[in-house]
Each structure stands twice: as structure tokens, then as C-alpha cells.
PDB file of N, CA and C in Angstrom:
ATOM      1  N   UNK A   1      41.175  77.463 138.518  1.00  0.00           N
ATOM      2  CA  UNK A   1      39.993  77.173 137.743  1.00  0.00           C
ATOM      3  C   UNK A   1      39.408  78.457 137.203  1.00  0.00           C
ATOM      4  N   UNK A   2      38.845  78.162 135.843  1.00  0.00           N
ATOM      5  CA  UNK A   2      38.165  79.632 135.111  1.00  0.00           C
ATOM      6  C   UNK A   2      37.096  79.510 135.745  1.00  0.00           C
ATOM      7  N   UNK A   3      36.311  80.488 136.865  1.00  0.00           N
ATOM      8  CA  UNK A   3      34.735  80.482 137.178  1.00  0.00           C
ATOM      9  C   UNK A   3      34.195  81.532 136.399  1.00  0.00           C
ATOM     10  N   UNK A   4      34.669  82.846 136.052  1.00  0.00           N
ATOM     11  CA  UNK A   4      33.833  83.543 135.130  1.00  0.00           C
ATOM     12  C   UNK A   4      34.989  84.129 133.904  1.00  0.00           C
ATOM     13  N   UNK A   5      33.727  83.681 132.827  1.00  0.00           N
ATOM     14  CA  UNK A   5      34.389  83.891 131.516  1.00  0.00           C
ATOM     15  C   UNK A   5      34.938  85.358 131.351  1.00  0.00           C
ATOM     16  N   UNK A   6      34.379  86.510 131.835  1.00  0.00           N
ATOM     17  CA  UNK A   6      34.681  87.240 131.450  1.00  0.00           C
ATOM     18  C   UNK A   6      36.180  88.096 132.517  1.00  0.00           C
ATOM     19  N   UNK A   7      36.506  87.536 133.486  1.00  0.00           N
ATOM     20  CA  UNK A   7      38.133  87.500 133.921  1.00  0.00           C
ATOM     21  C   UNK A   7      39.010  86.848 133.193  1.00  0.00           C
ATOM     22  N   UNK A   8      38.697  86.134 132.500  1.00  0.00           N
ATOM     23  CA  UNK A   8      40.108  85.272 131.308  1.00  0.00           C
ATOM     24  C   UNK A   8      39.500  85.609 130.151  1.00  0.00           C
ATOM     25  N   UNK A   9      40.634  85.686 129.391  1.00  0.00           N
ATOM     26  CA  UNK A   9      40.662  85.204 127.924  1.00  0.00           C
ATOM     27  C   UNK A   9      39.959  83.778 127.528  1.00  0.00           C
ATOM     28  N   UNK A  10      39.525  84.383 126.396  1.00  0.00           N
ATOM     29  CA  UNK A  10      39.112  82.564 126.129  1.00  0.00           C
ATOM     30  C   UNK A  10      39.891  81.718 125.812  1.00  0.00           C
ATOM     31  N   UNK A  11      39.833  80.468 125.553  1.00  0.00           N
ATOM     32  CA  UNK A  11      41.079  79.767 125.391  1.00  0.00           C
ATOM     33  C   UNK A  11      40.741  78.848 123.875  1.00  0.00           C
ATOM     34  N   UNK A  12      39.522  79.155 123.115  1.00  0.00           N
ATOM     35  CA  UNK A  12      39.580  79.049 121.692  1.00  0.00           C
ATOM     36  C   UNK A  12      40.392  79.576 120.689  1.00  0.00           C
ATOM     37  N   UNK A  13      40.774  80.729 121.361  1.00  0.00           N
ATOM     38  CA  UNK A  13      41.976  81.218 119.903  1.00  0.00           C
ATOM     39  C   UNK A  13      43.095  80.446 120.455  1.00  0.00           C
ATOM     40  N   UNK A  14      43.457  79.376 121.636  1.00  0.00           N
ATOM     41  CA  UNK A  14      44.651  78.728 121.318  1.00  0.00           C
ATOM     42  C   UNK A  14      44.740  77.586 120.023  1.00  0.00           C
ATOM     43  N   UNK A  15      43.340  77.274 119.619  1.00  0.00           N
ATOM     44  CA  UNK A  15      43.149  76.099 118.721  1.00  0.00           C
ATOM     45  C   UNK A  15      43.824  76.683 117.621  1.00  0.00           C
ATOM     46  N   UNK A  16      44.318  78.043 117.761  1.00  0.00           N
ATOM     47  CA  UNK A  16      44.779  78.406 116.163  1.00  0.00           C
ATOM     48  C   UNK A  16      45.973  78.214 115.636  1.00  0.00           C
ATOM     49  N   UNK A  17      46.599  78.348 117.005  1.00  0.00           N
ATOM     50  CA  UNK A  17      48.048  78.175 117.058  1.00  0.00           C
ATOM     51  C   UNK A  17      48.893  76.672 116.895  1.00  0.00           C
ATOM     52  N   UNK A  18      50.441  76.936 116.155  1.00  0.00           N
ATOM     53  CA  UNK A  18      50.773  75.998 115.530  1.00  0.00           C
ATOM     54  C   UNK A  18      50.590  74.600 116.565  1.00  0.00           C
ATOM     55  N   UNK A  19      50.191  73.337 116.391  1.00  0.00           N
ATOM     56  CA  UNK A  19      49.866  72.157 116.488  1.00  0.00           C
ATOM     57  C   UNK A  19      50.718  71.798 118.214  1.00  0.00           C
ATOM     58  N   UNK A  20      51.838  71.592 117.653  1.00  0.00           N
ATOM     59  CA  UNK A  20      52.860  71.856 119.066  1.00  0.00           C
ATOM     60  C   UNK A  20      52.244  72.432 120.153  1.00  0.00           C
ATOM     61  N   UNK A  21      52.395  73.588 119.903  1.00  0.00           N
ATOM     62  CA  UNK A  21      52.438  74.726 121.183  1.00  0.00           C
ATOM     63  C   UNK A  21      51.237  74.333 121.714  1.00  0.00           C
ATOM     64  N   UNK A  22      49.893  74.368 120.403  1.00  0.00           N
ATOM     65  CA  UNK A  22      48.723  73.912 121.590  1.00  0.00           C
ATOM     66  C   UNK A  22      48.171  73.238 122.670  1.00  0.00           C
ATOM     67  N   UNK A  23      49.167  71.866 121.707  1.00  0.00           N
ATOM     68  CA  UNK A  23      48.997  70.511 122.895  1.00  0.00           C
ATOM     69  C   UNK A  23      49.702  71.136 123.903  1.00  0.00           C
ATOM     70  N   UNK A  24      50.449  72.001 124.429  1.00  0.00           N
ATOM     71  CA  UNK A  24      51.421  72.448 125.335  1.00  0.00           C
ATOM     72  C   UNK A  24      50.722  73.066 126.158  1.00  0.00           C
ATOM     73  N   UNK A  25      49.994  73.694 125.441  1.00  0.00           N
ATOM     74  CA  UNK A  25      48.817  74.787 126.534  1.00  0.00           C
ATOM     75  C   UNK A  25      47.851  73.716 126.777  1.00  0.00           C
ATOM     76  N   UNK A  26      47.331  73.221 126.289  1.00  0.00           N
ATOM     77  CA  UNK A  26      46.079  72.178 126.696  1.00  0.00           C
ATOM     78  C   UNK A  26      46.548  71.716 127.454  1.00  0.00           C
ATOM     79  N   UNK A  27      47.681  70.840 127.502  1.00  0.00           N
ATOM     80  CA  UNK A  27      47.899  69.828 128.233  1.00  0.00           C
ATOM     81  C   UNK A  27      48.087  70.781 129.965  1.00  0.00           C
ATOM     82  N   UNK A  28      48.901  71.719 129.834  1.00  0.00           N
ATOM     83  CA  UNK A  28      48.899  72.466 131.032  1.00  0.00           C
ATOM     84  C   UNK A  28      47.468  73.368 131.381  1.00  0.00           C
ATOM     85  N   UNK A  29      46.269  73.368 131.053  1.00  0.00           N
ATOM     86  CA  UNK A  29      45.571  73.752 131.310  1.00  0.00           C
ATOM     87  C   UNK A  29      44.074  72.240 132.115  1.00  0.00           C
ATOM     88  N   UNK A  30      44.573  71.276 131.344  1.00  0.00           N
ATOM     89  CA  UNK A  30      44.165  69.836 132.135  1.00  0.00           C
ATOM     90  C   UNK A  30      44.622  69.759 133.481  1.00  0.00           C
ATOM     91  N   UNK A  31      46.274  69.997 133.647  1.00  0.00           N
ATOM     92  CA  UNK A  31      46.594  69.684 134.658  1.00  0.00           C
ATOM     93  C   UNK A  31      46.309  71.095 136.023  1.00  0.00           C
ATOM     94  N   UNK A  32      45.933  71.863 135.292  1.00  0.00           N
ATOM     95  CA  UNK A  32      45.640  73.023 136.346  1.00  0.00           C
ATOM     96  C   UNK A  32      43.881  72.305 136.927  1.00  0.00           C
ATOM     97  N   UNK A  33      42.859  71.581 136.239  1.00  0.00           N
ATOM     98  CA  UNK A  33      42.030  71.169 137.544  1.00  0.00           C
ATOM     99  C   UNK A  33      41.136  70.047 136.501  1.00  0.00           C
ATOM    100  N   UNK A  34      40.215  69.316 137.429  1.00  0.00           N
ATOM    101  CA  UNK A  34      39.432  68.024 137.302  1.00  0.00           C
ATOM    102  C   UNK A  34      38.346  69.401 136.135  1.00  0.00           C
ATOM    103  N   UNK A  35      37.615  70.343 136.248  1.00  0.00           N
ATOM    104  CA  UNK A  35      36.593  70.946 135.753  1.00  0.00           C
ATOM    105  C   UNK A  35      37.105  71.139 134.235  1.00  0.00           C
ATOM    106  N   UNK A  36      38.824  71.563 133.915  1.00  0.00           N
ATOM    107  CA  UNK A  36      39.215  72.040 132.331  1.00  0.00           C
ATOM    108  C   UNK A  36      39.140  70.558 131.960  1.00  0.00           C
ATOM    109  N   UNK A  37      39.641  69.264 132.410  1.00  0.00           N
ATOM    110  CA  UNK A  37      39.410  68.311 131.952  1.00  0.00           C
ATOM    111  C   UNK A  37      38.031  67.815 131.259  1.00  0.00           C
ATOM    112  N   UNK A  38      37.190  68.134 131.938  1.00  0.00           N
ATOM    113  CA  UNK A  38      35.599  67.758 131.982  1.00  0.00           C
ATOM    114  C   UNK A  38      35.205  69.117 130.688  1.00  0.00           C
ATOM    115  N   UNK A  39      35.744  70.057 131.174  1.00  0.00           N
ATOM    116  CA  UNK A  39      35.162  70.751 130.097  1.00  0.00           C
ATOM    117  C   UNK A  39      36.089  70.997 128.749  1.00  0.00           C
ATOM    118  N   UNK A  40      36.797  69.904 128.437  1.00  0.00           N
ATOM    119  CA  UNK A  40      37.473  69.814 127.093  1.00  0.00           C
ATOM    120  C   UNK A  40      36.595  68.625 126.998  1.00  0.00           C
ATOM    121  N   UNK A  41      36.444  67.378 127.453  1.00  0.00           N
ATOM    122  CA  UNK A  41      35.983  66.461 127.258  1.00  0.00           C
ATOM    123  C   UNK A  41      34.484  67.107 126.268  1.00  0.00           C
ATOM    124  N   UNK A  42      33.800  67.330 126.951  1.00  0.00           N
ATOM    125  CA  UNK A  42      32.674  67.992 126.510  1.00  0.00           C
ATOM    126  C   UNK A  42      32.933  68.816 124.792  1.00  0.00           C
ATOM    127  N   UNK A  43      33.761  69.677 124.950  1.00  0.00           N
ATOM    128  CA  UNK A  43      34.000  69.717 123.433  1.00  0.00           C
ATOM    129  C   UNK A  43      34.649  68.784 122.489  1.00  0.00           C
ATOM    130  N   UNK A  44      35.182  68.004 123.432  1.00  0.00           N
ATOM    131  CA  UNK A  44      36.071  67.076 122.142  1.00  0.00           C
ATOM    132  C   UNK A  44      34.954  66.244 121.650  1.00  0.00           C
ATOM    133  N   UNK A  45      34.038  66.104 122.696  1.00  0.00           N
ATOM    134  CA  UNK A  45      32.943  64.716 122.117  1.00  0.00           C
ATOM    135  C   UNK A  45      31.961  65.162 121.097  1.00  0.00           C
ATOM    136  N   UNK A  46      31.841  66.822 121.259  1.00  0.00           N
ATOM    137  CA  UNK A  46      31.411  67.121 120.282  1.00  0.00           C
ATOM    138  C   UNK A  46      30.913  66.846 118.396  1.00  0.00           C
ATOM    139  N   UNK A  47      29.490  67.400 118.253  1.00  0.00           N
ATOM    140  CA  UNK A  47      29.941  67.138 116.528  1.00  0.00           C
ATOM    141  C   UNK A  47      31.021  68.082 116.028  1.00  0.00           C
ATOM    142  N   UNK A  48      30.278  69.418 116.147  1.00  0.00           N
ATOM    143  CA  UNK A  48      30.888  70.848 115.916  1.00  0.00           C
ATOM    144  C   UNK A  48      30.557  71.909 116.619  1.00  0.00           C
ATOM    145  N   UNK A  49      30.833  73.004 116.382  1.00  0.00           N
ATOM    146  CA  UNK A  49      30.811  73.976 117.264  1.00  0.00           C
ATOM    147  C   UNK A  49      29.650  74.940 116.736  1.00  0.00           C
ATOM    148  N   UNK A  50      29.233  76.168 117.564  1.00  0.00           N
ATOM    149  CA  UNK A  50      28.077  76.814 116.823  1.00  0.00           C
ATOM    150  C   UNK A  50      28.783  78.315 117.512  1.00  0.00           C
ATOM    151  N   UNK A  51      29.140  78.668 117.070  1.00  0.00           N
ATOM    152  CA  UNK A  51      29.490  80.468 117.104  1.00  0.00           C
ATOM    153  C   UNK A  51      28.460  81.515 116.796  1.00  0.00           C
ATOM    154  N   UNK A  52      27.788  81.997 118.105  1.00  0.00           N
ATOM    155  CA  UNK A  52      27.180  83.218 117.938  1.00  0.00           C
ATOM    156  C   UNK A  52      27.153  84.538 117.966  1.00  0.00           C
ATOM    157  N   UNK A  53      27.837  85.333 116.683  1.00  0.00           N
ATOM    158  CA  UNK A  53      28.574  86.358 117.079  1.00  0.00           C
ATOM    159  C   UNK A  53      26.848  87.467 117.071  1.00  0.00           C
ATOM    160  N   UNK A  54      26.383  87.878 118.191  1.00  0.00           N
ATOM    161  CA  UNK A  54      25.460  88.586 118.138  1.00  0.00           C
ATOM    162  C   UNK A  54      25.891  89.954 118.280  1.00  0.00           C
ATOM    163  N   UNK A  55      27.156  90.007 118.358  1.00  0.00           N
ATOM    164  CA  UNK A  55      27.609  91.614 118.581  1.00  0.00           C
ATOM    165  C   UNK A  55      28.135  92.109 117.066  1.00  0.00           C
ATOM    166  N   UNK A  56      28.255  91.205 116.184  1.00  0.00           N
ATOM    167  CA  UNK A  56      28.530  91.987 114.611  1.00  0.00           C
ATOM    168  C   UNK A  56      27.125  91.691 113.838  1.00  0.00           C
ATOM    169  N   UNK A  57      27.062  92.634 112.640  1.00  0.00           N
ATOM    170  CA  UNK A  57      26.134  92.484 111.559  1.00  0.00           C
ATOM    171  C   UNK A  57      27.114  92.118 110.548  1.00  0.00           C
ATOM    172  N   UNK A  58      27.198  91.586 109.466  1.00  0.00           N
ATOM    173  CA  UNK A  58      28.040  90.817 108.808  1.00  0.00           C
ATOM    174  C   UNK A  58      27.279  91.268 107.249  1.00  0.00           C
ATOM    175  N   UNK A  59      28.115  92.525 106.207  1.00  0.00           N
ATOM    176  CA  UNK A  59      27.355  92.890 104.961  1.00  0.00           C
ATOM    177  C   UNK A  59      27.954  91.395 104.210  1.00  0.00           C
ATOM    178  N   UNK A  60      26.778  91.047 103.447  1.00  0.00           N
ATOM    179  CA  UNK A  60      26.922  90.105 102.502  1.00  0.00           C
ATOM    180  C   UNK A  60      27.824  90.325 101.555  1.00  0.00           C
ATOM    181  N   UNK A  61      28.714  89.433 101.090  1.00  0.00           N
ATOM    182  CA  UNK A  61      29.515  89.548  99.839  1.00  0.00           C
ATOM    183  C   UNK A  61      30.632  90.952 100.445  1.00  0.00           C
ATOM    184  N   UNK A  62      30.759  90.674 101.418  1.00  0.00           N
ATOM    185  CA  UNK A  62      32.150  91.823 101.755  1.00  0.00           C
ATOM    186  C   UNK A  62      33.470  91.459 102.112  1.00  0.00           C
ATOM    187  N   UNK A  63      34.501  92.040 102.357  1.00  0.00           N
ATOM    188  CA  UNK A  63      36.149  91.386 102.566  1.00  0.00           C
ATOM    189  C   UNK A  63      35.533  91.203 104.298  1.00  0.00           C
ATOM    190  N   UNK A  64      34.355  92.115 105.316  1.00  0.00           N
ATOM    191  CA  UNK A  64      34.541  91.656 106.359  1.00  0.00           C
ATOM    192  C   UNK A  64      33.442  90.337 106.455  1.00  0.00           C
ATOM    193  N   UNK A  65      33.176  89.641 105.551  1.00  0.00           N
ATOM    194  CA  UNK A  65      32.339  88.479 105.505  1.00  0.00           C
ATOM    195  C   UNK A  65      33.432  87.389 105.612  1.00  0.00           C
ATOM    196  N   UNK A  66      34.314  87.453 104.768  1.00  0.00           N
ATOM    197  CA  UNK A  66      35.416  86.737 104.380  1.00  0.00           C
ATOM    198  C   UNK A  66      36.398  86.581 105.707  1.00  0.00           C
ATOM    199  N   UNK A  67      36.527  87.730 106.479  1.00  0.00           N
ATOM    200  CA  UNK A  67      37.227  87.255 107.669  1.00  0.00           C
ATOM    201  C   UNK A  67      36.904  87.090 108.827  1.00  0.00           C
ATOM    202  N   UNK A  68      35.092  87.308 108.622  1.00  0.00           N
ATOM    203  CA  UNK A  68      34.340  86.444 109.783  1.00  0.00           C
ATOM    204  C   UNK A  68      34.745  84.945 109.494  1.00  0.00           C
ATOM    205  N   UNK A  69      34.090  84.618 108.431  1.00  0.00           N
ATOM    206  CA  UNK A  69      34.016  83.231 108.127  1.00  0.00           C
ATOM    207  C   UNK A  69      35.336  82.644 108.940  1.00  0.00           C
ATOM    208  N   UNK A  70      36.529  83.337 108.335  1.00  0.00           N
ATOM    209  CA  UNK A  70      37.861  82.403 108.626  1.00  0.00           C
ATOM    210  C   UNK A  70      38.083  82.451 109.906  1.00  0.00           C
ATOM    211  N   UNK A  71      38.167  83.827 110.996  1.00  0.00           N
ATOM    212  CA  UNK A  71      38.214  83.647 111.806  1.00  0.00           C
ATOM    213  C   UNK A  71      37.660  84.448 113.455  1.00  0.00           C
ATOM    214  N   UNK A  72      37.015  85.443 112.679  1.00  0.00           N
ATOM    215  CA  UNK A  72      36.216  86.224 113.544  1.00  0.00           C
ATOM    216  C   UNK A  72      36.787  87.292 114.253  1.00  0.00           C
ATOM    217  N   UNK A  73      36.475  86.817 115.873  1.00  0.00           N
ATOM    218  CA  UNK A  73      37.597  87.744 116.248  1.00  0.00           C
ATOM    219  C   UNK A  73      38.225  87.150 117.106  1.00  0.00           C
ATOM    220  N   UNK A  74      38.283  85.738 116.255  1.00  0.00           N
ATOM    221  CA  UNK A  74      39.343  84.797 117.313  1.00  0.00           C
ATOM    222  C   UNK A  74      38.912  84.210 119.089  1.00  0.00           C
ATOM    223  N   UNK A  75      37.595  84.637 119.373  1.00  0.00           N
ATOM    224  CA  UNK A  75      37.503  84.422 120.672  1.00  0.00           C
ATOM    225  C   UNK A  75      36.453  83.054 120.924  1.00  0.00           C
ATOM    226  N   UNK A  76      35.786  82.887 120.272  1.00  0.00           N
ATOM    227  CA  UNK A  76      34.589  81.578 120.391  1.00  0.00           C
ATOM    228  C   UNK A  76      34.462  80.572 119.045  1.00  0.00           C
ATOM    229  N   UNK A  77      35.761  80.997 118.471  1.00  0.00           N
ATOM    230  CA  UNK A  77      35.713  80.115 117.917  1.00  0.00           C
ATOM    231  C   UNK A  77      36.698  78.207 118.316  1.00  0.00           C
ATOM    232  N   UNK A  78      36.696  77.582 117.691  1.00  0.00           N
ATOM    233  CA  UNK A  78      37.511  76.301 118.237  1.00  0.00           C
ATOM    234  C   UNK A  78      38.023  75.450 116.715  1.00  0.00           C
ATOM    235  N   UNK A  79      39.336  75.553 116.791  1.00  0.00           N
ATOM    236  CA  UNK A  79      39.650  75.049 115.363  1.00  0.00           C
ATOM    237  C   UNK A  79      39.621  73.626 115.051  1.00  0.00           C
ATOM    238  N   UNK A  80      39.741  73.320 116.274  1.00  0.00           N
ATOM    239  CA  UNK A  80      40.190  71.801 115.976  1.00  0.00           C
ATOM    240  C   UNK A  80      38.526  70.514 115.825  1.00  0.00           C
ATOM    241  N   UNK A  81      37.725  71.477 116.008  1.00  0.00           N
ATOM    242  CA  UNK A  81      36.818  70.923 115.140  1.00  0.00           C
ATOM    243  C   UNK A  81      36.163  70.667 113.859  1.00  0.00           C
ATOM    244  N   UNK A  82      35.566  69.965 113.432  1.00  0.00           N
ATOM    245  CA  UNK A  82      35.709  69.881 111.959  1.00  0.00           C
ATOM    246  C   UNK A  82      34.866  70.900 111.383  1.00  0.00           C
ATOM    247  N   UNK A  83      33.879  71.294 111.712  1.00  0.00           N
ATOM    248  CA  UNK A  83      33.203  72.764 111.403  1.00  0.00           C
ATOM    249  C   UNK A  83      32.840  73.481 112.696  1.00  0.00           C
ATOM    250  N   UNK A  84      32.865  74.971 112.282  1.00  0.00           N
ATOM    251  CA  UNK A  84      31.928  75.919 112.918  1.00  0.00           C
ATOM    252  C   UNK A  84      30.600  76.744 112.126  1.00  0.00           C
ATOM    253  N   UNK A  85      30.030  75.947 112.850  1.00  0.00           N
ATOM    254  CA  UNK A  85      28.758  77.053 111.966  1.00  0.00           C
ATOM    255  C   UNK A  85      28.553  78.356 112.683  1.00  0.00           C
ATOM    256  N   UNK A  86      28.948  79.399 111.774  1.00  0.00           N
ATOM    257  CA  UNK A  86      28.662  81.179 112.787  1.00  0.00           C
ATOM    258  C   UNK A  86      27.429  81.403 112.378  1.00  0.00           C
ATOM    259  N   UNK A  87      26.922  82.457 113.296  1.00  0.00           N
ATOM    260  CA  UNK A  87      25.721  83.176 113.129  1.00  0.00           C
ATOM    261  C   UNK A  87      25.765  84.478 113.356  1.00  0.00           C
ATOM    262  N   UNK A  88      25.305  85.405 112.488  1.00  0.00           N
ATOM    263  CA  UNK A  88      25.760  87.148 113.040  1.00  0.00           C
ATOM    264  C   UNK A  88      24.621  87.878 113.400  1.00  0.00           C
ATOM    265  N   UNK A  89      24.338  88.972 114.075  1.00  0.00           N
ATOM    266  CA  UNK A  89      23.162  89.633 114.263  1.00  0.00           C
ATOM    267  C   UNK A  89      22.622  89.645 113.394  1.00  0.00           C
ATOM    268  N   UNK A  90      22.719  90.079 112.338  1.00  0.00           N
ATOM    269  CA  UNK A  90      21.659  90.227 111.313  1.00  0.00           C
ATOM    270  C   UNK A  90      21.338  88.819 110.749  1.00  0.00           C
ATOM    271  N   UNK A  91      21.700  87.674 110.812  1.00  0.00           N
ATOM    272  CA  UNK A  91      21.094  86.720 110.424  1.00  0.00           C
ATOM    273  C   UNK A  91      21.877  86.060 109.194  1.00  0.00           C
ATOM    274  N   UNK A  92      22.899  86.869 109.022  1.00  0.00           N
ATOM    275  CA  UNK A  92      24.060  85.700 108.121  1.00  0.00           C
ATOM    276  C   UNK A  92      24.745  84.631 109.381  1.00  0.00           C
ATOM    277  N   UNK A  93      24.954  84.124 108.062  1.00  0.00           N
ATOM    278  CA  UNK A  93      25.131  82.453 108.379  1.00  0.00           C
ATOM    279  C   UNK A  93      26.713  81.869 107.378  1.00  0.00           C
ATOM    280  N   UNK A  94      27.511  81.396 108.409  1.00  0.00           N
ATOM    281  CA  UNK A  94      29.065  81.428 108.125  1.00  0.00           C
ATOM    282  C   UNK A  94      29.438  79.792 108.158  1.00  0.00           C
ATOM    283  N   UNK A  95      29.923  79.247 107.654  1.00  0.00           N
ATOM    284  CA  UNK A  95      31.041  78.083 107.900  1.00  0.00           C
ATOM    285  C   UNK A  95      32.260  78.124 107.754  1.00  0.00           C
ATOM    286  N   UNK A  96      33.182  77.929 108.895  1.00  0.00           N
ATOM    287  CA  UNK A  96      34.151  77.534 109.010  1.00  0.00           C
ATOM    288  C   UNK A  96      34.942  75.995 108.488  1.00  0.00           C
ATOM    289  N   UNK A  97      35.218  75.648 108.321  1.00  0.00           N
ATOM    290  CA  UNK A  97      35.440  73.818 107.799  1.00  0.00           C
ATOM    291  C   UNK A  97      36.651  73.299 107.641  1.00  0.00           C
ATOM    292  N   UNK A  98      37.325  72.546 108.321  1.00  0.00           N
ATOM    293  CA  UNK A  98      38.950  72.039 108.589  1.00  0.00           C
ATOM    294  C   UNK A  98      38.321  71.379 107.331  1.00  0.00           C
ATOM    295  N   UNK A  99      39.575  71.989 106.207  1.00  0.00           N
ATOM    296  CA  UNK A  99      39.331  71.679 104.598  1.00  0.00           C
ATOM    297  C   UNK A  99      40.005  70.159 104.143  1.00  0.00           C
ATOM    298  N   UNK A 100      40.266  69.207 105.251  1.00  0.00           N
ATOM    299  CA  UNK A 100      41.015  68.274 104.279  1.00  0.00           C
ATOM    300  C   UNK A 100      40.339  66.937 104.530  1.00  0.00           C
ATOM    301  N   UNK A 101      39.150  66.937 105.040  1.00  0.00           N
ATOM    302  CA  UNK A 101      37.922  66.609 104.939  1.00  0.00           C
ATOM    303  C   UNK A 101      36.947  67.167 104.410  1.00  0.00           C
ATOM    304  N   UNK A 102      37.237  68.422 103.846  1.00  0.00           N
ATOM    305  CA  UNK A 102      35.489  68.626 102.811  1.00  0.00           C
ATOM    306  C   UNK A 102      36.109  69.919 102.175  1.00  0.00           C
ATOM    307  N   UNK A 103      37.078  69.231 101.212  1.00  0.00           N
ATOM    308  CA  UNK A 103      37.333  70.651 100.401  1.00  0.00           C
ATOM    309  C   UNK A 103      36.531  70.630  98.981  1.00  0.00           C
ATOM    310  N   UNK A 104      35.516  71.917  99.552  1.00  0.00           N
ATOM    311  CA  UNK A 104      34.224  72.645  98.788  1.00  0.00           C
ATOM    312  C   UNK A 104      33.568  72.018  98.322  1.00  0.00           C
ATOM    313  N   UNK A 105      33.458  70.806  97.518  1.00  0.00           N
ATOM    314  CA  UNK A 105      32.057  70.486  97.253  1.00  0.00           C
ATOM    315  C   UNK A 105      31.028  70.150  98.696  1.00  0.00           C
ATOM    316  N   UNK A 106      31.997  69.440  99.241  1.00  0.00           N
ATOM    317  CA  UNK A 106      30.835  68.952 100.429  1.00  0.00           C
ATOM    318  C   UNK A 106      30.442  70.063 101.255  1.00  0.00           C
ATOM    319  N   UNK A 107      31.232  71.023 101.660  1.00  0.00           N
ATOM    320  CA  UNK A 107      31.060  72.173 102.263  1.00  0.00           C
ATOM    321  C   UNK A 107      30.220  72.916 101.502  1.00  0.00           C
ATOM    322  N   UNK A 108      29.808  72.600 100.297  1.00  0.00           N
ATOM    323  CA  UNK A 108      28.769  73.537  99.110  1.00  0.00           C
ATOM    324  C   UNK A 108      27.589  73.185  99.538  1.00  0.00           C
ATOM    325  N   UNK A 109      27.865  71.236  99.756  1.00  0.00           N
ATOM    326  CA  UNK A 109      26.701  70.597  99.715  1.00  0.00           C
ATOM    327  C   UNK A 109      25.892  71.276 101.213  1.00  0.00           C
ATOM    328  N   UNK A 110      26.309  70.964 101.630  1.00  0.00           N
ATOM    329  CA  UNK A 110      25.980  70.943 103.384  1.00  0.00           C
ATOM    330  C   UNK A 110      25.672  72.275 103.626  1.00  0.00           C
ATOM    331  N   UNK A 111      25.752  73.477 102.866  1.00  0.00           N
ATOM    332  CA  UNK A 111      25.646  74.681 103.501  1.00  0.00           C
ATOM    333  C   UNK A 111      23.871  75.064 102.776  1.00  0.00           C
ATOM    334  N   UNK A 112      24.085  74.194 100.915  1.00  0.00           N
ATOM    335  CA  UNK A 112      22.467  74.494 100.424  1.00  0.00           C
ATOM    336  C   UNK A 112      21.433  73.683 101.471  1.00  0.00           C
TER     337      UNK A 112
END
């Protein structure tokens, strides 16, 4: 069982990885105890996710805006939800969005 986050890796950057392999790790990470069960449950029931990266400042309109948004630094984020809304120290504000449910207008809509 994971008791403190900061002895493991997180296990959000597995959501990134190809489709296969993940269910492979998930599924072996269910069967390692009753608590990963309970605490996937909890995200799956989820709407979306909320990513607070308070350790970056994020310049507006930059190439490192562009690869917050997509993927940060891979550690709190969770793909397999349908959005992540990020937040950065300074107070930008990011969406992530599994695009084949809301490619850009709605993601336009939802962000004004």
C-alpha cells in the first residue's frame, strides 16, 4: 500500500501511457490492496480533476504555457479524465481536455 506520497512516484503519469499497458498497471495496482481500489474508485467517479501546480509561475502566451497546459510535469495530472483544470502560482489558469468530446469550441466555451 502507498501510505506516503512522497516515497512513490505518482501513478498519474501512468494515464499517459498507451491504453494497453495502463489497464496492465491499474489492474495490478487494484490487486496489490482494498485502499488502491477505493482510491481509483474515488477518481473514476469523479467530474474532473483540478491540478495545482503551486511550484511553477506560468508566463502568459509562452512555449512553457503550451506544455503546462498539455502536460506539466507529468506528476498530478490524470488523463483519463475528461478535463483538468491547472492552476499555477501566479494565478494562470490551464485546461487540459480529452479532445474528442470538446474539440475547441466547447473548450472555448467553458473556459470564457
Amino acid at each position: 500500500e502507498i501510505t506516503e506520497a512522497r516515497s512513490y512516484p505518482t501513478i498519474g503519469i501512468f494515464t499517459g501511457l498507451e491504453r494497453d499497458r495502463w489497464a496492465l498497471i491499474r489492474d495490478k495496482l487494484t490487486r496489490l490492496s482494498a485502499r488502491n481500489v477505493a482510491q481509483f474508485g474515488l477518481i473514476t467517479t469523479a467530474l474532473f480533476c483540478v491540478a495545482l501546480d503551486d511550484d511553477v509561475a506560468i508566463p502568459a502566451g509562452s512555449d512553457t504555457m503550451v506544455r503546462w497546459v498539455m502536460h506539466g510535469n507529468g506528476v498530478n495530472r490524470w488523463f483519463d479524465k475528461s478535463f483538468t483544470l491547472m492552476f499555477a502560482r501566479n494565478g494562470m489558469v490551464g485546461l487540459n481536455a480529452e479532445h474528442s468530446w470538446a474539440d475547441g469550441g466547447v473548450t472555448n466555451t467553458m473556459m470564457r
